[in-house]
Protein backbone atom coordinates (compact mmCIF):
# COMPACT_ATOMS: atom_id res chain seq x y z
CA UNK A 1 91.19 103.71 117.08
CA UNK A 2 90.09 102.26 113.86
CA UNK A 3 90.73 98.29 112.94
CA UNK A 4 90.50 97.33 109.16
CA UNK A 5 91.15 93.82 107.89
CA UNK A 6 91.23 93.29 104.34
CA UNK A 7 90.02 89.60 102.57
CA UNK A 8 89.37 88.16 99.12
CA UNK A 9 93.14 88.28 98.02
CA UNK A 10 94.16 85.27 95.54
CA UNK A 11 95.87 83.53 92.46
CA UNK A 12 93.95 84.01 89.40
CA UNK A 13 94.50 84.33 85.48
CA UNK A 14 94.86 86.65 83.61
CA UNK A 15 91.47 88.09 83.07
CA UNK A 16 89.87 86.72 85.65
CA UNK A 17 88.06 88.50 88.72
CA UNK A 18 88.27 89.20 91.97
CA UNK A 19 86.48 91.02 95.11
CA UNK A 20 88.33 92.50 98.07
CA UNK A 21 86.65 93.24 101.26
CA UNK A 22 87.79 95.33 103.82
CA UNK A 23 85.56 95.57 107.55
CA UNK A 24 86.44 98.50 109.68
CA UNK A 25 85.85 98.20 113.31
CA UNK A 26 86.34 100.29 116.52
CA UNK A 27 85.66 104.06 116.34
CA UNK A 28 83.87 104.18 112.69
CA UNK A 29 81.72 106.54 113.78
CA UNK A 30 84.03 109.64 112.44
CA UNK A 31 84.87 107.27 109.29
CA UNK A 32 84.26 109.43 106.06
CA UNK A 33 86.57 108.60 103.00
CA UNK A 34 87.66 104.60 102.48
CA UNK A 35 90.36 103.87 100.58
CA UNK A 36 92.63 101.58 98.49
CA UNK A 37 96.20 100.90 97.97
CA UNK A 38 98.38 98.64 96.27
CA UNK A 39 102.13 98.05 96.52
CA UNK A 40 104.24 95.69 94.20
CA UNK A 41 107.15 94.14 94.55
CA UNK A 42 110.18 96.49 94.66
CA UNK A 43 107.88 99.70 94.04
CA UNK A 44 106.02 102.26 96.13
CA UNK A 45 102.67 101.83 97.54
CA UNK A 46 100.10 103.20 94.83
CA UNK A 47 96.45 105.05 95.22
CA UNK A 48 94.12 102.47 93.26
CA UNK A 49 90.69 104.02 94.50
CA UNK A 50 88.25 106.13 97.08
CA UNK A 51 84.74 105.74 98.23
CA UNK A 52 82.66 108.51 100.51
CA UNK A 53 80.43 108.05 102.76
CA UNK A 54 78.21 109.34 99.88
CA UNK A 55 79.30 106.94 97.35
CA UNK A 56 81.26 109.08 95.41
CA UNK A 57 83.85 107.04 93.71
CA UNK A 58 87.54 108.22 92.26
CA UNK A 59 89.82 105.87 90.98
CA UNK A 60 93.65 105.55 89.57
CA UNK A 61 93.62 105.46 85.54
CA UNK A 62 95.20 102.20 85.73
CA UNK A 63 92.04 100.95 87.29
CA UNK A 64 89.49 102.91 85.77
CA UNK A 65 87.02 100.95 83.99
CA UNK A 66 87.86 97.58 85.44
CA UNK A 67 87.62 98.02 89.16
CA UNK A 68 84.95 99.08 90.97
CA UNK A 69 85.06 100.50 94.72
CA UNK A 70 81.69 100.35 96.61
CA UNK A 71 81.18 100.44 100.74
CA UNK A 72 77.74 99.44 102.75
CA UNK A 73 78.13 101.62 105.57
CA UNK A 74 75.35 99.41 107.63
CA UNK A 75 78.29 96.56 107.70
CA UNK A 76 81.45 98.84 107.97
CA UNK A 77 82.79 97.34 104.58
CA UNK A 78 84.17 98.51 101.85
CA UNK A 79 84.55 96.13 98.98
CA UNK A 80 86.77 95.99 95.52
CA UNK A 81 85.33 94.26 92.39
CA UNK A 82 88.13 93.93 90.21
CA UNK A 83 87.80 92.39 86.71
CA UNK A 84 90.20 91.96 83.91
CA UNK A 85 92.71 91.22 86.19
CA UNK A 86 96.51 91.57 84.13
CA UNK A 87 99.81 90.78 85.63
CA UNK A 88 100.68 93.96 86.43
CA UNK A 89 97.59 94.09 89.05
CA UNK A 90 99.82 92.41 91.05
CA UNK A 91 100.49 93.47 94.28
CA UNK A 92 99.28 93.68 98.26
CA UNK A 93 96.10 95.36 98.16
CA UNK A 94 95.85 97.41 101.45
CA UNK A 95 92.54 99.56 102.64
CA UNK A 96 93.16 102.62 104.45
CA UNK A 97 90.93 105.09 106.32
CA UNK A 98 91.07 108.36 108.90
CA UNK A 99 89.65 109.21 111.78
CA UNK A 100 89.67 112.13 113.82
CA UNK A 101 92.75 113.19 111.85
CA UNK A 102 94.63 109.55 111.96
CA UNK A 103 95.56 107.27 108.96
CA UNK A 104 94.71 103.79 109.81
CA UNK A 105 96.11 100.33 107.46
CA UNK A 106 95.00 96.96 106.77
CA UNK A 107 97.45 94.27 106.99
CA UNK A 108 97.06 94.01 103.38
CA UNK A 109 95.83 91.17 101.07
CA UNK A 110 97.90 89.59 98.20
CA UNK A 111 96.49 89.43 94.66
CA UNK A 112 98.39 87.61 92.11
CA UNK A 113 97.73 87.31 88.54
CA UNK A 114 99.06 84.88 86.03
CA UNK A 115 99.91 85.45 82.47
């Protein structure tokens, strides 16, 4: 089994920053894509961005250009820089991960951004 707890969740302005953390314990070992998620209020949960082991990077065109997804693989984390926060950022931010053909969750961490 895989345990990730997300951190780094918050009020802030509009236009403001903020980094997300996520550590991912237990069997990392098999660990290759990380992963994250947001859900609003009242909508689905949404794809925001993906890191490899590699460091290869994809991320959701809402994001693209303000967030940045990076991992250290020494520490098990995978982090979120987000900048230019806008209202509409916000949401529970949830990491996600698979292993050995499972999907493993966060508990999620709340970011909330005031106009």
């Amino acid at each position: 089994q895989v345990q990730l707890v997300e951190s780094g969740g918050g009020l802030v302005q509009a236009g403001g920053s903020l980094r997300l953390s996520c550590v991912a314990s237990g069997n990392i070992f098999s660990i290759r894509d990380m992963r994250w998620y947001r859900q609003a209020p009242g909508k689905l949960r949404e794809y925001v961005a993906t890191i490899t082991r590699s460091a290869i990077t994809n991320y959701a065109d809402s994001v693209k250009g303000r967030f940045t997804i990076s991992r250290n693989n020494a520490m098990n984390t995978v982090y979120l820089q987000m900048n230019d926060l806008k209202p509409e950022d916000t949401a529970v931010y949830y990491c996600n991960t698979d292993s050995q053909g499972i999907g493993y969750w966060g508990q999620g961490t709340q970011v909330t951004v005031s106009s």
